[in-house]
Every structure is written in structure tokens, then in C-alpha cells.
Protein backbone atom coordinates (compact mmCIF):
# COMPACT_ATOMS: atom_id res chain seq x y z
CA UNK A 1 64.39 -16.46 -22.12
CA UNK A 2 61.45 -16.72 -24.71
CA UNK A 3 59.94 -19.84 -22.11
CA UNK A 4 59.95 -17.57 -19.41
CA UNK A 5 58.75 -14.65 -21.47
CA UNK A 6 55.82 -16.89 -22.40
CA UNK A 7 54.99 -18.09 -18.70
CA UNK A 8 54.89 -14.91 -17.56
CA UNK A 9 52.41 -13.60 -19.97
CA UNK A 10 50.23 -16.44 -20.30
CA UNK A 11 50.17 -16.40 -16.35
CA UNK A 12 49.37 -12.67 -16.63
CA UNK A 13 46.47 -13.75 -18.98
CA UNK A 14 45.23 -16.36 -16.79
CA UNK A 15 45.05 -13.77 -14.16
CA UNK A 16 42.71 -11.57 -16.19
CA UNK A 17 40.68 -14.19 -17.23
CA UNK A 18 38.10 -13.76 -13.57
CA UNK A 19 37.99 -10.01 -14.27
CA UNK A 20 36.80 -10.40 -17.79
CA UNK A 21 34.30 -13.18 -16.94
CA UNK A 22 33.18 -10.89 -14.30
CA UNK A 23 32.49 -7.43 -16.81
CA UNK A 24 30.99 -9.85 -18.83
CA UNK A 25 28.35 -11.12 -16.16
CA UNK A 26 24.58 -9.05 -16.57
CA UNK A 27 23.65 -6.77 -14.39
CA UNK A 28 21.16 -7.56 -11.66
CA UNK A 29 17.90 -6.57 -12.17
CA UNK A 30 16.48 -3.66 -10.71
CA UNK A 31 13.68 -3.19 -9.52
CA UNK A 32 12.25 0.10 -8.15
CA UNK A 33 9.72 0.05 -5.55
CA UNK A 34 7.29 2.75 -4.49
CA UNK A 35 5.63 3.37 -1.50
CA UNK A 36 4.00 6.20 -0.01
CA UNK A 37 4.68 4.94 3.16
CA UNK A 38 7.66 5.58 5.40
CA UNK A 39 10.73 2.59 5.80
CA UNK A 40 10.52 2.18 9.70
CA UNK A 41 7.14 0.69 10.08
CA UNK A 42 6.73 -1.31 6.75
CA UNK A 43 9.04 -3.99 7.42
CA UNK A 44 6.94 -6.71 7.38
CA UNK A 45 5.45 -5.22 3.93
CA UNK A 46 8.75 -5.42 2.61
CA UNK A 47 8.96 -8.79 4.13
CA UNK A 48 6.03 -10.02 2.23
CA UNK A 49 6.88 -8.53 -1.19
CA UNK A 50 10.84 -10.33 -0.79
CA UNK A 51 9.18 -13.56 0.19
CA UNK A 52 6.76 -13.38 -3.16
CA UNK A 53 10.30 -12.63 -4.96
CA UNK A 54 11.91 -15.65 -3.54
CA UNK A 55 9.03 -18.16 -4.44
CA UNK A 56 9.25 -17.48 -7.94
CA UNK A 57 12.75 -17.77 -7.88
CA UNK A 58 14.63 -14.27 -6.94
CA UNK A 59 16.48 -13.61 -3.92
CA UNK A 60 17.83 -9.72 -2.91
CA UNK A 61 20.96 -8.91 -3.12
CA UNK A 62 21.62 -12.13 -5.47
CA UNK A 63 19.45 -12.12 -8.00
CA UNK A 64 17.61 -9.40 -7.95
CA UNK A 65 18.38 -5.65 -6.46
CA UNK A 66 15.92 -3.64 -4.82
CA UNK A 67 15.27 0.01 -4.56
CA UNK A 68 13.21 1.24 -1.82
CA UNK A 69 11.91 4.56 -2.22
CA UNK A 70 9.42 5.38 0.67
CA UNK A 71 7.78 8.78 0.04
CA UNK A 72 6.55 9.32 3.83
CA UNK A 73 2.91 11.16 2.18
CA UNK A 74 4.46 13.23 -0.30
CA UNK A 75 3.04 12.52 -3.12
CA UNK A 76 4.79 15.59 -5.11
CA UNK A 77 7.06 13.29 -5.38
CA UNK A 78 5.72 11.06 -7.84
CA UNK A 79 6.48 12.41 -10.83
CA UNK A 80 10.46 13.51 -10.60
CA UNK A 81 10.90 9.74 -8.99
CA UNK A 82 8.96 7.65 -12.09
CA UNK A 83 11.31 9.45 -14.60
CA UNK A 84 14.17 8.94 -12.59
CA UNK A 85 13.48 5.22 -13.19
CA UNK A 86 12.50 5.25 -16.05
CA UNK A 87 15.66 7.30 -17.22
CA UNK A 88 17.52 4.31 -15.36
CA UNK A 89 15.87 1.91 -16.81
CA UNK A 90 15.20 -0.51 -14.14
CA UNK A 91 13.25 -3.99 -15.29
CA UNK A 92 9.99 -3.38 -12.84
CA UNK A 93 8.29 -0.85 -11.30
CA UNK A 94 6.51 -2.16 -8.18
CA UNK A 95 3.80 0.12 -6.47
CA UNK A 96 1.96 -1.86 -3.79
CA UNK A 97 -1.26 -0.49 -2.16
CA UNK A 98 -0.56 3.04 -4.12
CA UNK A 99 -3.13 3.94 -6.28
CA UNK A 100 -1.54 7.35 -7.20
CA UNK A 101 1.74 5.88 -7.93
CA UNK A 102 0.03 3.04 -10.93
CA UNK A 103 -1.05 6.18 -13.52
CA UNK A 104 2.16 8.24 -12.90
CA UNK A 105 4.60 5.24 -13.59
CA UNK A 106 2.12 4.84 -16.65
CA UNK A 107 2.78 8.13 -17.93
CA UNK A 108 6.30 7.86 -17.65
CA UNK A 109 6.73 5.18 -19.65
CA UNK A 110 4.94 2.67 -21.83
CA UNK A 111 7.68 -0.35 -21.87
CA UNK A 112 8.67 -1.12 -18.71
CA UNK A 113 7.05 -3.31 -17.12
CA UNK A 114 4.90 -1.76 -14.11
CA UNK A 115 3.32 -4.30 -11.43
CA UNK A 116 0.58 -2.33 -9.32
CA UNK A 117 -1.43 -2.45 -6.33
CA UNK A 118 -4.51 -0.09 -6.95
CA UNK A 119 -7.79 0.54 -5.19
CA UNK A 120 -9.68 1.82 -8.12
CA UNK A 121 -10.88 -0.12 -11.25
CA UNK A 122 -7.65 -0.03 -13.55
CA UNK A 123 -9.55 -0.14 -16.39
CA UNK A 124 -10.62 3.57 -15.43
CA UNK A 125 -7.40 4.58 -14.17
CA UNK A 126 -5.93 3.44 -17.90
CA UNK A 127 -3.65 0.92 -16.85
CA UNK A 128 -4.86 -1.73 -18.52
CA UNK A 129 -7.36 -2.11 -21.58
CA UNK A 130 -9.05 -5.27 -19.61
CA UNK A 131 -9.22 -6.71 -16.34
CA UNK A 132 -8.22 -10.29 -18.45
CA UNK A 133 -6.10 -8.59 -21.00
CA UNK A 134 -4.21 -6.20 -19.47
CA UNK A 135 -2.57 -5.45 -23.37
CA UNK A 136 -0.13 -3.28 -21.94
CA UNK A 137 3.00 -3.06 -19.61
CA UNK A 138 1.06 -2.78 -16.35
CA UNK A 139 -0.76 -5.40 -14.47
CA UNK A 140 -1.16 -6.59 -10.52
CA UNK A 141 -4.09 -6.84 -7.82
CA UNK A 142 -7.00 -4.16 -8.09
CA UNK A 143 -8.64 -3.60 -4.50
CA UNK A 144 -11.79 -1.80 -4.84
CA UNK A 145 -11.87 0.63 -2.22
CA UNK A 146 -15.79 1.79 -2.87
CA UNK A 147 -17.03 -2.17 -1.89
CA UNK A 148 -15.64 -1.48 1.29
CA UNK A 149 -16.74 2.31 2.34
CA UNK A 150 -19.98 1.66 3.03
CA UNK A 151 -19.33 -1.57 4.90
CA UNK A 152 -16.88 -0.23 7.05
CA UNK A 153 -19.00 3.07 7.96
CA UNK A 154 -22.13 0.32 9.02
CA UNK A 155 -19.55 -1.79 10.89
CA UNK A 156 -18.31 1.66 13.22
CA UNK A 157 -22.72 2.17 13.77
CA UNK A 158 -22.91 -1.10 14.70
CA UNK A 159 -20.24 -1.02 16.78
CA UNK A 160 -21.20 2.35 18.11
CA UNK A 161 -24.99 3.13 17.65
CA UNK A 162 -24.98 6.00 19.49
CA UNK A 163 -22.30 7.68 16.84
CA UNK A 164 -24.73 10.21 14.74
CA UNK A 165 -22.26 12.58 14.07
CA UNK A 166 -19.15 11.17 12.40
CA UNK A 167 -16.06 13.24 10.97
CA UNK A 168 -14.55 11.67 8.07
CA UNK A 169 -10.56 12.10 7.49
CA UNK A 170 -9.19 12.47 4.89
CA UNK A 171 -5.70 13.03 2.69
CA UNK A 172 -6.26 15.55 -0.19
CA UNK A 173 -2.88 14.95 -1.46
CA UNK A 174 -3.89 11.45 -2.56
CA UNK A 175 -6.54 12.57 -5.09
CA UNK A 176 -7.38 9.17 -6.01
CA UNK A 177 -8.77 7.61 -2.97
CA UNK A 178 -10.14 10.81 -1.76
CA UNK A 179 -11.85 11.66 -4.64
CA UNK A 180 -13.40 7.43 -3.88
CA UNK A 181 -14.45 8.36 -0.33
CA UNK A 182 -16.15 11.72 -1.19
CA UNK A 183 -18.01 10.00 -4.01
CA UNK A 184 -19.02 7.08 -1.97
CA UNK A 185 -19.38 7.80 1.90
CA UNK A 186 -22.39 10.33 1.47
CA UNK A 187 -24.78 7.81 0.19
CA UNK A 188 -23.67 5.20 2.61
CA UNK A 189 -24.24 7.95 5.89
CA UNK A 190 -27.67 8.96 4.58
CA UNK A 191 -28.53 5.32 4.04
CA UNK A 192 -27.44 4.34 8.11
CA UNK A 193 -28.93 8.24 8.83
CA UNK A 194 -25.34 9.55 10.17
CA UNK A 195 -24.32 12.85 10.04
CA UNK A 196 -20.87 13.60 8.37
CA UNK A 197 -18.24 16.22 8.57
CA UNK A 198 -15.01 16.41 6.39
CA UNK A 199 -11.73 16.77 7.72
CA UNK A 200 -8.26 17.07 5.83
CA UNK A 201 -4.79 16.00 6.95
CA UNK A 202 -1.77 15.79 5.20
CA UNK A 203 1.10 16.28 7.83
CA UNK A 204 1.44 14.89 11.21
CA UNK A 205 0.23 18.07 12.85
CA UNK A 206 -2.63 18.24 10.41
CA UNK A 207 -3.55 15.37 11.94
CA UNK A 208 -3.77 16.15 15.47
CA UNK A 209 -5.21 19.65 14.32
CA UNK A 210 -8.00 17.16 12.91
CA UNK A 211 -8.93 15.43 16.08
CA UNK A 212 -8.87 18.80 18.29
CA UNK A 213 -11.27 19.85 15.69
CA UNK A 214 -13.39 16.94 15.57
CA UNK A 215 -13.56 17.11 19.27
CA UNK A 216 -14.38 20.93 19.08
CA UNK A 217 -17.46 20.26 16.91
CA UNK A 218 -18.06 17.34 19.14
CA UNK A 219 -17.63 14.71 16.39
CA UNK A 220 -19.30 11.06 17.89
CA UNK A 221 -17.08 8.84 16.03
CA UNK A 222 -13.89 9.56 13.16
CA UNK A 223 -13.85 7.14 10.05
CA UNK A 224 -10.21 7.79 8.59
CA UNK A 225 -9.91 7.50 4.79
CA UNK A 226 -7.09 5.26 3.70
CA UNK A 227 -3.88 6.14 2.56
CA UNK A 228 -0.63 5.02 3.24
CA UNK A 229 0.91 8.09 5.25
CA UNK A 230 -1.57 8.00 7.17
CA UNK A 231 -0.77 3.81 7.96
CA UNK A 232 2.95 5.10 8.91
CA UNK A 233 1.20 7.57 11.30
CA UNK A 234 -1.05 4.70 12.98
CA UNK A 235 0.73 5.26 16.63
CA UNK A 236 -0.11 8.94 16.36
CA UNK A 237 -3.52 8.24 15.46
CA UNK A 238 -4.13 5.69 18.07
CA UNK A 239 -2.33 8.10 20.72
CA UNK A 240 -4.81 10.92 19.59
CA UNK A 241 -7.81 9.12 20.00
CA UNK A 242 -7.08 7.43 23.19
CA UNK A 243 -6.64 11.00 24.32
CA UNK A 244 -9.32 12.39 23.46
CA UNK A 245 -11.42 9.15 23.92
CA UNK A 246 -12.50 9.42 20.50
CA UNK A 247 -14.02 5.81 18.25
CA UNK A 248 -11.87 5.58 15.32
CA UNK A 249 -12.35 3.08 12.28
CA UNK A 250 -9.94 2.57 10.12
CA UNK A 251 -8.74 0.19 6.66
CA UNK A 252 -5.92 -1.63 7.74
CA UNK A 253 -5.14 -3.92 10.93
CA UNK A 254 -2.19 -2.46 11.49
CA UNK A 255 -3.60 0.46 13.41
CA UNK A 256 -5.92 -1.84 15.73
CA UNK A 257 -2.77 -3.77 16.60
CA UNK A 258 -0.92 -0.43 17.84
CA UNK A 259 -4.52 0.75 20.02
CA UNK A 260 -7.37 1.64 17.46
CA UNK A 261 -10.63 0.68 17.76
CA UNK A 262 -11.62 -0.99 15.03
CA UNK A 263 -11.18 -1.59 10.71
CA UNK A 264 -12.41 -3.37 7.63
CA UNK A 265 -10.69 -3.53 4.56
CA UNK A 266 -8.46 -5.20 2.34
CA UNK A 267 -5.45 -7.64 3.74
CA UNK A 268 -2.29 -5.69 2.85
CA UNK A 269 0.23 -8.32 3.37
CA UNK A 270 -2.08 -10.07 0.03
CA UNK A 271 -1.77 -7.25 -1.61
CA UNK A 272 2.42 -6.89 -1.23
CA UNK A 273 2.52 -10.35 -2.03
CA UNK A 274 0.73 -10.62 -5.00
CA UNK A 275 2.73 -7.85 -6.17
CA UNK A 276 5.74 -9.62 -5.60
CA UNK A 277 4.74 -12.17 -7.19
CA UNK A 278 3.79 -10.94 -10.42
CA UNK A 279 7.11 -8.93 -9.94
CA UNK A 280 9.02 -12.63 -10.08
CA UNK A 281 6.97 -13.30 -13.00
CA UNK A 282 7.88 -10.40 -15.01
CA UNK A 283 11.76 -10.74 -14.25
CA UNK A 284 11.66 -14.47 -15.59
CA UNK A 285 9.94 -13.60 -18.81
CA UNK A 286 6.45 -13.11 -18.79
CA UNK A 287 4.45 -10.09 -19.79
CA UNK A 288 2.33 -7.63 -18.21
CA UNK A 289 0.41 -7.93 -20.91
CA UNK A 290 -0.49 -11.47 -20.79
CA UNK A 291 -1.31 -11.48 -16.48
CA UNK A 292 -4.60 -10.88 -15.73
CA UNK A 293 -5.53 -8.25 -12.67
CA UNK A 294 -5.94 -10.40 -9.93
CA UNK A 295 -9.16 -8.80 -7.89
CA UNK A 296 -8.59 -9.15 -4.11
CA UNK A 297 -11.06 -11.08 -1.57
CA UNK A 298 -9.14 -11.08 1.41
CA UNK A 299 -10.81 -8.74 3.73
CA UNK A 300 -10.66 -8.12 7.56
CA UNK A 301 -12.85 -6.87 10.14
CA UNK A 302 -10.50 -6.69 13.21
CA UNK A 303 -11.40 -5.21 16.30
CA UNK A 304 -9.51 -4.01 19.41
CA UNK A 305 -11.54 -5.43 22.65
CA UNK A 306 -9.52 -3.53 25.38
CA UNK A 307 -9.89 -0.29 23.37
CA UNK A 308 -13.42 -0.73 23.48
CA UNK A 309 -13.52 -1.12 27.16
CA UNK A 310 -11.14 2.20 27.37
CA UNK A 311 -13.79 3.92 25.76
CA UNK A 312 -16.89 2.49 27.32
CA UNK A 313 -18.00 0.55 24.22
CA UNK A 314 -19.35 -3.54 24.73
CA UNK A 315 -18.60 -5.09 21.54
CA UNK A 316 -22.06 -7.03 20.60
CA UNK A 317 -21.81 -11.10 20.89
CA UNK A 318 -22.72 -10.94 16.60
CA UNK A 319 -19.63 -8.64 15.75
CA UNK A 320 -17.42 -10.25 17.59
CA UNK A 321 -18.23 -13.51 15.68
CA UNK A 322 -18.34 -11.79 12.67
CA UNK A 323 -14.83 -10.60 13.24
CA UNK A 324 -12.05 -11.87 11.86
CA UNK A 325 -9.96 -11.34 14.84
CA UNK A 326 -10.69 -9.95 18.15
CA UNK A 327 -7.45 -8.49 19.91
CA UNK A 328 -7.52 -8.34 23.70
């Protein structure tokens, strides 16, 4: 009787055994990841950033969970999300090609690790003390959006001389890079001798209210400001100004690949990548502190060839070498 007595509970204990080993296991990781974009059109974003992960060593759902939180342009957002995380305590705090997001995970906390994608200096913004020594618990790829204004508004006049008058779009809910354009675009029109008009736009029918404007004051040309909501809006955008036959340049490929005319800026898929890299980084030991802001020089000037023949526009011999890509 005292045999059996002892089977039975050392079998019962043996039992136990994978259920203790398991509540004894860490927790994955978390990492929280903020975009002010919307979840149906970033996928190969996402792709990018999960690939980064995985080269350094972290695979979703395995290793590593992580949370998605796509604003879709509101901004308002920001702050009621970063405490949320931070009040969770996840290990990172990725925000890929969103300025605005960098400074309001910074104020939210000061020791968890953030990993950013900015396109103003981050020395300014106060994420980092250096561009070498970050010091802190921020780092990632900085972006500069003000290189890029100016050669983006003499890329649409050389694409379309005849543009004079030239509305300029922008979001006034992301105060950071609007703040950038308005600084920078005046002295780069004066300099080519273009007229500008501001425009603002922070919904979808903002936007269209935006080109029936532009077309109203009989607007040449629109140069769109970037900002993520307005990348998850790109079909909208490229419906618009195929509608109203309206030149459009813009900062990302993505929208010449759904119908716009033309863009110049930085390469986004870099940008999620290097994020995700730094990301892996982190989550194996290293810190912010120590990983230098990597400064993006992957830029593309992509143009749309049978847009420009929808709106009556021959694409010069020189741009078309000087392209990166030239979709037909």
C-alpha cells in the first residue's frame, strides 16, 4: 500500500514537472511598434522590419512578440499609447519613419530602450546627446528631410517647367515635418522663381477638399509634404490627381507605383530595416547608448512614365537617366 502510495505521487510529480518548467520560462520580449500609418498597405514595411529582426537572430511569434499599433494620421494618439507601453513595460519601442513618435516615447520614459526613425537632426529633437554617442536610451537612422525639399521641388520644375504656380500640401497634425517644409520650401521656390500656395490636409476628405482647391486657384503643379497618413492615402492621391490632371511630386515610391507622377526622397524599406536591426541589437544586449545614429544615403528619384504621358508631360532624356527607376 505505501509502494503504490509512492508511485502514485511521484507519478503525479512527474506530471507537474512540464508545467513548472513552463511558468518558469521568460517571457517573450515585447516589442511595441509605432506607426502613423494604417496596417493594410504597410505590409511590406512590416516585412522589412521582421526580416532585420530575424538577421540578428529574432523570429515573431518565437522569440520575440510584436505589437503593431498603426495610428492611421492621428497623431493625438501619441501620448496615451507611449505610456501605455511604457506602463507595460515592453523591452523596445520601435518608431520607423515617425518623427513625432521619437520625442513622445522620449518623454515617456528614460529607460527603455527606444529605436527611431526620424527626419530631423536628433540631436535637436533631444534624443540623443550626439550623433556618435547617443548617451541615452534612444538611437536609430536620422533622415534629414530639409536635404531633400529643395531637391525634390527642382526635380517637379524640371520635370514640369511650365509649373509657376505650385500648391504645397501639407499635414498640420504632424508638427514636426511641417514645421521642416514651411521653414525650408520658401527659399528653395524663390531660388527656382515658383510661386507657392499652402494647403492643409489631415483627413481623407481634407484631402480631396485640397485638390478641388488647388484646382480652383488653378495651382500648376502640387508638391505633397511627407507624412505617413498621407503614404496610406497614396491611391486616393493618385486617383485625385489623375482626375483632375493635376502633376504631383511626392517622398516616397510607393505612390508612383500606385499612379503618381513623380518623387525623391529617402528609401523607406532602409529606413524599417535599419530599425529592425538596431531593434535585434537592443534585445540581445546592447545599448542605445553605445549605437551610433546611422544617417541615411539611400535616396530615390522614381518617376511614373505613363503618368506623364496621361498628363501631356515628355520626361527629358537627362531625368530619365538620372532616375533611379523609370516605371512604364
Amino acid at each position: 500500500m505505501q509502494r503504490r502510495t509512492f508511485i502514485t505521487l511521484l507519478g503525479g510529480a512527474a506530471a507537474a514537472w512540464p508545467l513548472a518548467a513552463r511558468a518558469q520560462q521568460p517571457a517573450l520580449p515585447i516589442v511595441g511598434l509605432v506607426s502613423p500609418r494604417s496596417p493594410e498597405e504597410s505590409g511590406r514595411l512590416g516585412a522589412a522590419f521582421r526580416k532585420a529582426l530575424n538577421e540578428t537572430g529574432f523570429v515573431e511569434g518565437q522569440s520575440v512578440i510584436v505589437e503593431y499599433h498603426w495610428l492611421e494620421g492621428r497623431y493625438d494618439r501619441l501620448a496615451t499609447l507611449m505610456a501605455d507601453l511604457v506602463r507595460r513595460r515592453v523591452a523596445v519601442i520601435a518608431t520607423p519613419a515617425f518623427t513625432a513618435a521619437a520625442p513622445a516615447a522620449k518623454a515617456a520614459t528614460t529607460t527603455i530602450p527606444i529605436v527611431f526613425g526620424v527626419a530631423e537632426d536628433p540631436v535637436r529633437l533631444g534624443l540623443v546627446a550626439s550623433l556618435a554617442r547617443p548617451g541615452g536610451n534612444a538611437s536609430g537612422i536620422n533622415f534629414l528631410v530639409a536635404e531633400v525639399v529643395a531637391k525634390r521641388l527642382g526635380l517637379l520644375h524640371d520635370l514640369v517647367p511650365k509649373a509657376v504656380r505650385i500648391a504645397v500640401l501639407i499635414n498640420p497634425a504632424n508638427t514636426s515635418t511641417t514645421e521642416t517644409v514651411l521653414r525650408d520650401i520658401p527659399e528653395a521656390a524663390r531660388t527656382l522663381g515658383l510661386q507657392i500656395h499652402i494647403l492643409n490636409a489631415s483627413t481623407s476628405r481634407e484631402i480631396e477638399a485640397a485638390f478641388a482647391t488647388l484646382v480652383r486657384d488653378r495651382a500648376d503643379a502640387l508638391f505633397v509634404a511627407p507624412d505617413g497618413f498621407f503614404a496610406s492615402r497614396r491611391i486616393q492621391f493618385a486617383t485625385l490627381a489623375a482626375h483632375y490632371r493635376v502633376p504631383v511630386a511626392h517622398a516616397l515610391r510607393e505612390f508612383v507605383e500606385v499612379g503618381g507622377l513623380m518623387s525623391y526622397g529617402v528609401d523607406i524599406l532602409d529606413v524599417w530595416r535599419q530599425v529592425g536591426v538596431y531593434t535585434g541589437q537592443i534585445l540581445k544586449g546592447a545599448k542605445p547608448a553605445d549605437l551610433p545614429v546611422v544617417q541615411s544615403s539611400k535616396f530615390e528619384f522614381v518617376i511614373n512614365a505613363q503618368t506623364a504621358r496621361l498628363l501631356g508631360i515628355e520626361v527629358p532624356n537627362a531625368l530619365q537617366l538620372l532616375a533611379d527607376e523609370v516605371i512604364e
